[in-house]
PDB file of N, CA and C in Angstrom:
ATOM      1  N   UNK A   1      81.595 -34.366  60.312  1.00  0.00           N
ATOM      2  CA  UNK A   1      81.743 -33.158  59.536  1.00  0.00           C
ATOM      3  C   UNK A   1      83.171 -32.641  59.710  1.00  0.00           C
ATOM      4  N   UNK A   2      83.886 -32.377  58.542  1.00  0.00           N
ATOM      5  CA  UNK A   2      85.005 -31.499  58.768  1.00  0.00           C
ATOM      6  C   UNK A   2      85.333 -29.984  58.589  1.00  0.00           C
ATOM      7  N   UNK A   3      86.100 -29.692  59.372  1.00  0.00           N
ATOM      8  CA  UNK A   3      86.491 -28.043  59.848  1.00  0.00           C
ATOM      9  C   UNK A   3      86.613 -27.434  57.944  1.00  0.00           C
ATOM     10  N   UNK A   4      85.961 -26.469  57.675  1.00  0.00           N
ATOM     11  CA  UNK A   4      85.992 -25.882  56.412  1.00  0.00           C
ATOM     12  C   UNK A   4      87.362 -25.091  56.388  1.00  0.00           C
ATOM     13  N   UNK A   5      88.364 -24.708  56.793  1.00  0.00           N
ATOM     14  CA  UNK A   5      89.382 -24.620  57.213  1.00  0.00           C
ATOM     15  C   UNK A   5      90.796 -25.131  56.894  1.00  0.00           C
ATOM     16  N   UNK A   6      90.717 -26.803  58.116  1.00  0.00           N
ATOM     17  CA  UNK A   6      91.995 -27.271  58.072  1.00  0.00           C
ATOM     18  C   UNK A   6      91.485 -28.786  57.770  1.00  0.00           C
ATOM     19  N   UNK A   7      90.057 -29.079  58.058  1.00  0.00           N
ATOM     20  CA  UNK A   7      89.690 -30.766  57.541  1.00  0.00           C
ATOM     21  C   UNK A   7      89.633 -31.305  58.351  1.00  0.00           C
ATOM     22  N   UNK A   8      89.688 -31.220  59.875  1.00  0.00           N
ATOM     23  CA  UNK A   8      90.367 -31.825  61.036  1.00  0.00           C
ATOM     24  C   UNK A   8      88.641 -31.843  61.395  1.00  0.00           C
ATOM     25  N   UNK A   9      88.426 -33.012  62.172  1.00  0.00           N
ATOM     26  CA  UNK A   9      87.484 -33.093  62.703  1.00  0.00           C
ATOM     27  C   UNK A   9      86.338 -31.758  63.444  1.00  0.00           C
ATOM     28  N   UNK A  10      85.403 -31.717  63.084  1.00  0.00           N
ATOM     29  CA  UNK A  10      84.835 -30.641  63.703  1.00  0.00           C
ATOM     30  C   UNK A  10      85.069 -30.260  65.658  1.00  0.00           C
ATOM     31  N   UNK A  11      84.770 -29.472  66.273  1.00  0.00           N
ATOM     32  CA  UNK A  11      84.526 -29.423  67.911  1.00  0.00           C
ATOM     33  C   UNK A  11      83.286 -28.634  68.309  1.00  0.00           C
ATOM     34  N   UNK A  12      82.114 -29.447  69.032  1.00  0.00           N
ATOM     35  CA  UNK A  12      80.672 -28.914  69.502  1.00  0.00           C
ATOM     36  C   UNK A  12      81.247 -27.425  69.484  1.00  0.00           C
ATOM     37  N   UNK A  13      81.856 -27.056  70.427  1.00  0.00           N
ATOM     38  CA  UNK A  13      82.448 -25.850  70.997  1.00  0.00           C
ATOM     39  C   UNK A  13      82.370 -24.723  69.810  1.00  0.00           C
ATOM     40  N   UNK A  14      82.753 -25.364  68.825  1.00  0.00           N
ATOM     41  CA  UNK A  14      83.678 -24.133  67.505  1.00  0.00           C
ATOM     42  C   UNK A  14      82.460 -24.650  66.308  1.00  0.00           C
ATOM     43  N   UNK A  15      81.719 -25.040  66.117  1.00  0.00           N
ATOM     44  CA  UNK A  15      81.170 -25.729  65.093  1.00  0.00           C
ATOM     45  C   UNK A  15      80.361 -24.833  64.259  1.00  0.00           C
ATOM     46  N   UNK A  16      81.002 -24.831  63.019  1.00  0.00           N
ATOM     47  CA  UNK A  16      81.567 -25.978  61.692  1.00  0.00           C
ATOM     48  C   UNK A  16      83.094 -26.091  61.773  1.00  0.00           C
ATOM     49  N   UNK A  17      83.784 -25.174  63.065  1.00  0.00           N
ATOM     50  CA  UNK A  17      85.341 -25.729  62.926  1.00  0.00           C
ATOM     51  C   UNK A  17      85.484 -27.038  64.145  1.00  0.00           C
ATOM     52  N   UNK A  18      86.959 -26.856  64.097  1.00  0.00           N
ATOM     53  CA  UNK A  18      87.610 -27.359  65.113  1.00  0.00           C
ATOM     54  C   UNK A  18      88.059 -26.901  66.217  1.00  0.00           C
ATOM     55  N   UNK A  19      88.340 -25.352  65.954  1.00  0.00           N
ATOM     56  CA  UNK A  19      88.623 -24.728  67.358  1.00  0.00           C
ATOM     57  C   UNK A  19      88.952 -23.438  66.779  1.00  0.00           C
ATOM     58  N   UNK A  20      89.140 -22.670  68.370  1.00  0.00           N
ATOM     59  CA  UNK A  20      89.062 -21.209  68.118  1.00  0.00           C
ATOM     60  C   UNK A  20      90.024 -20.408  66.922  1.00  0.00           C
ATOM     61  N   UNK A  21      91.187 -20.996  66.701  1.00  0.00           N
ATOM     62  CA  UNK A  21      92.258 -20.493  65.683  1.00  0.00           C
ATOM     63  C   UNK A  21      91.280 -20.495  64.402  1.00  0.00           C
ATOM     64  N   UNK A  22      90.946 -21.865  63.682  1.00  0.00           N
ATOM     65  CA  UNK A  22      90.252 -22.071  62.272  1.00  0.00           C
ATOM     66  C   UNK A  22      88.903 -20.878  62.821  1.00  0.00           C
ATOM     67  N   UNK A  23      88.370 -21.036  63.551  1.00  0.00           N
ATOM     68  CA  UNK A  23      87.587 -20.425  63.318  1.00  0.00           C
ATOM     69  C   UNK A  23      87.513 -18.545  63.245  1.00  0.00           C
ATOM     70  N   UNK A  24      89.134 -17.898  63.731  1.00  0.00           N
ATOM     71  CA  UNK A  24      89.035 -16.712  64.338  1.00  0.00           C
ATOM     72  C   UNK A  24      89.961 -16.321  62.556  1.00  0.00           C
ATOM     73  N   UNK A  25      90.398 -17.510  62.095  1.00  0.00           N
ATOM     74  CA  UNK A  25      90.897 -17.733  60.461  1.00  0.00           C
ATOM     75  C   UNK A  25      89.329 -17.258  59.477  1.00  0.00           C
ATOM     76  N   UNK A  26      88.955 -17.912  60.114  1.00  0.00           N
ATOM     77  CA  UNK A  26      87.817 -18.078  58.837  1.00  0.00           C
ATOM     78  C   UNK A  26      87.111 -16.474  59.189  1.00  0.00           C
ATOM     79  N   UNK A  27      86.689 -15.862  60.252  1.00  0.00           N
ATOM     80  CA  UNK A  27      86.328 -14.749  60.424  1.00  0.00           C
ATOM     81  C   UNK A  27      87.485 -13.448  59.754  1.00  0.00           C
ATOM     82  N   UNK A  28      88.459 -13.783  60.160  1.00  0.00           N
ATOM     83  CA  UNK A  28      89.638 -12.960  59.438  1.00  0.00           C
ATOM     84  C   UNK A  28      89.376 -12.850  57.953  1.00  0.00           C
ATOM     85  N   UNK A  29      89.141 -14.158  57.096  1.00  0.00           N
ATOM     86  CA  UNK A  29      88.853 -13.794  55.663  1.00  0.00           C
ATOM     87  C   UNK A  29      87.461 -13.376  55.184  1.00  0.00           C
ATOM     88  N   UNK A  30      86.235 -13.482  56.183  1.00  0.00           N
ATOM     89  CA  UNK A  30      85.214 -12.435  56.091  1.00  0.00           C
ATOM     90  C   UNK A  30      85.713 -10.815  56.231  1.00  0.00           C
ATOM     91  N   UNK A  31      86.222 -10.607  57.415  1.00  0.00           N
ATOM     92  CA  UNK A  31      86.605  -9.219  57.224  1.00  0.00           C
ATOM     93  C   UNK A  31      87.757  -8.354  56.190  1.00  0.00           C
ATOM     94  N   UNK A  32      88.436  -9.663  55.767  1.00  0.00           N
ATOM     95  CA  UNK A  32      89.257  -9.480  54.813  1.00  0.00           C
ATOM     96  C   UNK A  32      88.729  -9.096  53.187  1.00  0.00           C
ATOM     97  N   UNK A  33      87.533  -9.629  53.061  1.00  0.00           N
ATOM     98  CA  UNK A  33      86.880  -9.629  52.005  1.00  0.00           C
ATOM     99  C   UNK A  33      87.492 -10.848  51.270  1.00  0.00           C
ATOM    100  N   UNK A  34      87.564 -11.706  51.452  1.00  0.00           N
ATOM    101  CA  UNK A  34      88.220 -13.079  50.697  1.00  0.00           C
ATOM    102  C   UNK A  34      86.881 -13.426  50.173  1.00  0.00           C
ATOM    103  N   UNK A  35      85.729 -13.602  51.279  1.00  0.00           N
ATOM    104  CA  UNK A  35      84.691 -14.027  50.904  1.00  0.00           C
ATOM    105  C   UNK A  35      83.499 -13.327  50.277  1.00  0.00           C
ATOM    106  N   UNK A  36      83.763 -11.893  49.530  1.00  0.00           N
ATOM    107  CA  UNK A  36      83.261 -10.763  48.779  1.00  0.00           C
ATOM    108  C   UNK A  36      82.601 -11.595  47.752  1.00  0.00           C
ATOM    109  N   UNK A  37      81.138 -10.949  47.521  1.00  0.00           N
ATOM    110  CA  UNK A  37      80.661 -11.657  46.960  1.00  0.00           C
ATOM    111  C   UNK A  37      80.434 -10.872  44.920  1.00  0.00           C
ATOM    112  N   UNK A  38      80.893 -11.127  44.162  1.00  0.00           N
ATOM    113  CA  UNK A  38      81.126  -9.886  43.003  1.00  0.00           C
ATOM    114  C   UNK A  38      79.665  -9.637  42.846  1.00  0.00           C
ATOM    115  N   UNK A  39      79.397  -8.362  42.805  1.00  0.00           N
ATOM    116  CA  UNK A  39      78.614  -7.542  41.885  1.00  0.00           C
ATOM    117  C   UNK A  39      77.875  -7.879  40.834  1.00  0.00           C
ATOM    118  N   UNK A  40      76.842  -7.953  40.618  1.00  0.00           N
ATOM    119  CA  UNK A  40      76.335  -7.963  38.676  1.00  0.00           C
ATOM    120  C   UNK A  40      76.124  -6.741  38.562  1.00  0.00           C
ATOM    121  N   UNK A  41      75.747  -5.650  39.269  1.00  0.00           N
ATOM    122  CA  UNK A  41      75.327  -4.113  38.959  1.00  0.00           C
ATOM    123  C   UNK A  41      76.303  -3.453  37.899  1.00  0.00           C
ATOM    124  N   UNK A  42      76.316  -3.288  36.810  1.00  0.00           N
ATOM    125  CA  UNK A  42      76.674  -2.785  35.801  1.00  0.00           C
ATOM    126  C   UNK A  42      77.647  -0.914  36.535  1.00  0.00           C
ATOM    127  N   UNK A  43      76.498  -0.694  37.098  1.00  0.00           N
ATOM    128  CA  UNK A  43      77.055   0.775  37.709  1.00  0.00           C
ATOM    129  C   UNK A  43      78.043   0.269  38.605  1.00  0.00           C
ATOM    130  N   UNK A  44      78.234  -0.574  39.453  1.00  0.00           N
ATOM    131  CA  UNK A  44      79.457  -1.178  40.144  1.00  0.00           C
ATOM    132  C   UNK A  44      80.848  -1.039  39.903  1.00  0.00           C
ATOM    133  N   UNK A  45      80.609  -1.495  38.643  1.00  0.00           N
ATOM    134  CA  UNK A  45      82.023  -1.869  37.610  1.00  0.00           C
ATOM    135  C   UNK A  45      82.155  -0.136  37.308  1.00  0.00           C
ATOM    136  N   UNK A  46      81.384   0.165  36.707  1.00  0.00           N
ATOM    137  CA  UNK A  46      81.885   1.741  36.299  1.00  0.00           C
ATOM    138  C   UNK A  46      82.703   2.623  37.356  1.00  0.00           C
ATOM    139  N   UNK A  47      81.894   2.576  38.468  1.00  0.00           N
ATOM    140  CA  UNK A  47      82.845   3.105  39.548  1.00  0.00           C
ATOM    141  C   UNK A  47      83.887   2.865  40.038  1.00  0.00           C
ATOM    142  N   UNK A  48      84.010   1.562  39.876  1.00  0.00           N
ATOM    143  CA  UNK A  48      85.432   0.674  39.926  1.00  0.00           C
ATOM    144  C   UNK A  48      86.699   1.400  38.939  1.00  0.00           C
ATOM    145  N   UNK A  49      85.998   0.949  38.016  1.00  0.00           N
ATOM    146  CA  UNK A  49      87.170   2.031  36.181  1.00  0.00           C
ATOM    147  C   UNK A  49      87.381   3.648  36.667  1.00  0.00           C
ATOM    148  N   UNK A  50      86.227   4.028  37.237  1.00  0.00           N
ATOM    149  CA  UNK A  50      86.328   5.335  37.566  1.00  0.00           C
ATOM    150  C   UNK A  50      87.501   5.380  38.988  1.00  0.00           C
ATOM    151  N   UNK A  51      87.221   4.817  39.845  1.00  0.00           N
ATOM    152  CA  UNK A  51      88.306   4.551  40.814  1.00  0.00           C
ATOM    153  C   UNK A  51      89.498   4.793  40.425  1.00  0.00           C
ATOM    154  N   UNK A  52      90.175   3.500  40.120  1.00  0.00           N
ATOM    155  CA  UNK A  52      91.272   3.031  39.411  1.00  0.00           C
ATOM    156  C   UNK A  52      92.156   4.533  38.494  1.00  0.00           C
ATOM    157  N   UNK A  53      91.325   4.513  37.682  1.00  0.00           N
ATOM    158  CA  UNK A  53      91.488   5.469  36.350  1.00  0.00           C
ATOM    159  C   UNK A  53      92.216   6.720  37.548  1.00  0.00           C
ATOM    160  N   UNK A  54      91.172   7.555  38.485  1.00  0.00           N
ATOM    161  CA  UNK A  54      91.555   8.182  39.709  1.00  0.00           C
ATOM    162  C   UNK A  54      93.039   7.866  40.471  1.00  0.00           C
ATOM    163  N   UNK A  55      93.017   6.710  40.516  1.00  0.00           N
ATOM    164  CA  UNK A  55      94.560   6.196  41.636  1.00  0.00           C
ATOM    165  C   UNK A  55      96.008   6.327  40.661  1.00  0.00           C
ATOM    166  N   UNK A  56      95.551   5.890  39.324  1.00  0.00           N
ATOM    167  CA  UNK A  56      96.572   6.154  38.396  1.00  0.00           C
ATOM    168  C   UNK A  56      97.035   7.382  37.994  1.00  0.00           C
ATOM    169  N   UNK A  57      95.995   8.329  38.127  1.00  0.00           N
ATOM    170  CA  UNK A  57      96.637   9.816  38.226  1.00  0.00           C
ATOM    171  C   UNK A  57      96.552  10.874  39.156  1.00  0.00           C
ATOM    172  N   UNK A  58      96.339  10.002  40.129  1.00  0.00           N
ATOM    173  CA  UNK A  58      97.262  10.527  41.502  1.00  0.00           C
ATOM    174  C   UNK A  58      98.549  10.813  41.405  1.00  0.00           C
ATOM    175  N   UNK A  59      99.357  11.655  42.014  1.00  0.00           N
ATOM    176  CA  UNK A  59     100.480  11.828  42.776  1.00  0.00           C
ATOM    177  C   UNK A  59     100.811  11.097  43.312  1.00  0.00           C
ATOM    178  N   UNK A  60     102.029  10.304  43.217  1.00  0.00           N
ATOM    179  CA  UNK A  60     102.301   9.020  43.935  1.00  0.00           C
ATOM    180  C   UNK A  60     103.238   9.574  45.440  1.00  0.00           C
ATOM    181  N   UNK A  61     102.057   9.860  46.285  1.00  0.00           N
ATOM    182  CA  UNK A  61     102.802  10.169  47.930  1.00  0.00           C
ATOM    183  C   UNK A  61     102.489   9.867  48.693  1.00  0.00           C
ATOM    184  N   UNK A  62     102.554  10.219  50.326  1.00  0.00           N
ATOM    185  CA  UNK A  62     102.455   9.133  51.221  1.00  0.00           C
ATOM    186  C   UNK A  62     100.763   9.871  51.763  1.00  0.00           C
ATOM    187  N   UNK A  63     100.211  10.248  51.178  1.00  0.00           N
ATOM    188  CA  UNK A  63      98.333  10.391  51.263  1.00  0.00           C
ATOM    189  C   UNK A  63      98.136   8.936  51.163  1.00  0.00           C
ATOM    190  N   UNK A  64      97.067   8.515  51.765  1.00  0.00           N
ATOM    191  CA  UNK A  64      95.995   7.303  51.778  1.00  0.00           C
ATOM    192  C   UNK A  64      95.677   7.007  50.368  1.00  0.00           C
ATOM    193  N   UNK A  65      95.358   5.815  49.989  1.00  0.00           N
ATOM    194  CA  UNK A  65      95.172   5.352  49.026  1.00  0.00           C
ATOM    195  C   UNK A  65      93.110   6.060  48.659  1.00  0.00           C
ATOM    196  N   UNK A  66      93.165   6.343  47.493  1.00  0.00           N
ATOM    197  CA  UNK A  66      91.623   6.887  47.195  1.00  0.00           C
ATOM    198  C   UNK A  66      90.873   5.721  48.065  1.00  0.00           C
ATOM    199  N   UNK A  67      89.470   5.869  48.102  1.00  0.00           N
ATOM    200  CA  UNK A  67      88.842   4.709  48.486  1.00  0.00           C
ATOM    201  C   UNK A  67      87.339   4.654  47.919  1.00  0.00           C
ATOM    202  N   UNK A  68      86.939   3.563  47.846  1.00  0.00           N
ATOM    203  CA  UNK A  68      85.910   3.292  47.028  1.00  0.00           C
ATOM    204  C   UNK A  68      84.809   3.639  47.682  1.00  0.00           C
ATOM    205  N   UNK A  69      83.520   4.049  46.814  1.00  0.00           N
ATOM    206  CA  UNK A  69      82.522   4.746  47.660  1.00  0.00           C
ATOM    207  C   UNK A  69      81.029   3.676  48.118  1.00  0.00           C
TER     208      UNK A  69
END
């Protein structure tokens, strides 16, 4: 089996990787949301437009970016 990662042989230790890096990688793009899974909820998307629509007529200053609910 190879590391989903880098391809490199798997390690018992780390498995489905090869070792602690690919694997502390692959957790990084879970928390990253790389691996976000999209929505079908129709109301989803609306809040999204509604978001957005919000950030664009903001005041562009050093406040936090809006955030999604």
């Amino acid at each position: 089996m190879a590391c989903p990662i880098c391809e490199k042989d798997t390690n018992p230790d780390y498995r489905p990787f090869c070792s602690k890096r690919c694997a502390d990688l692959d957790l990084a793009k879970w928390l990253g949301g790389a691996y976000a899974v999209p929505s079908q909820n129709p109301d989803d998307y609306d809040e999204l437009l509604d978001a957005m629509e919000r950030a664009a007529a903001a005041p562009d200053d050093d406040e936090d970016p809006p955030r999604l609910s």
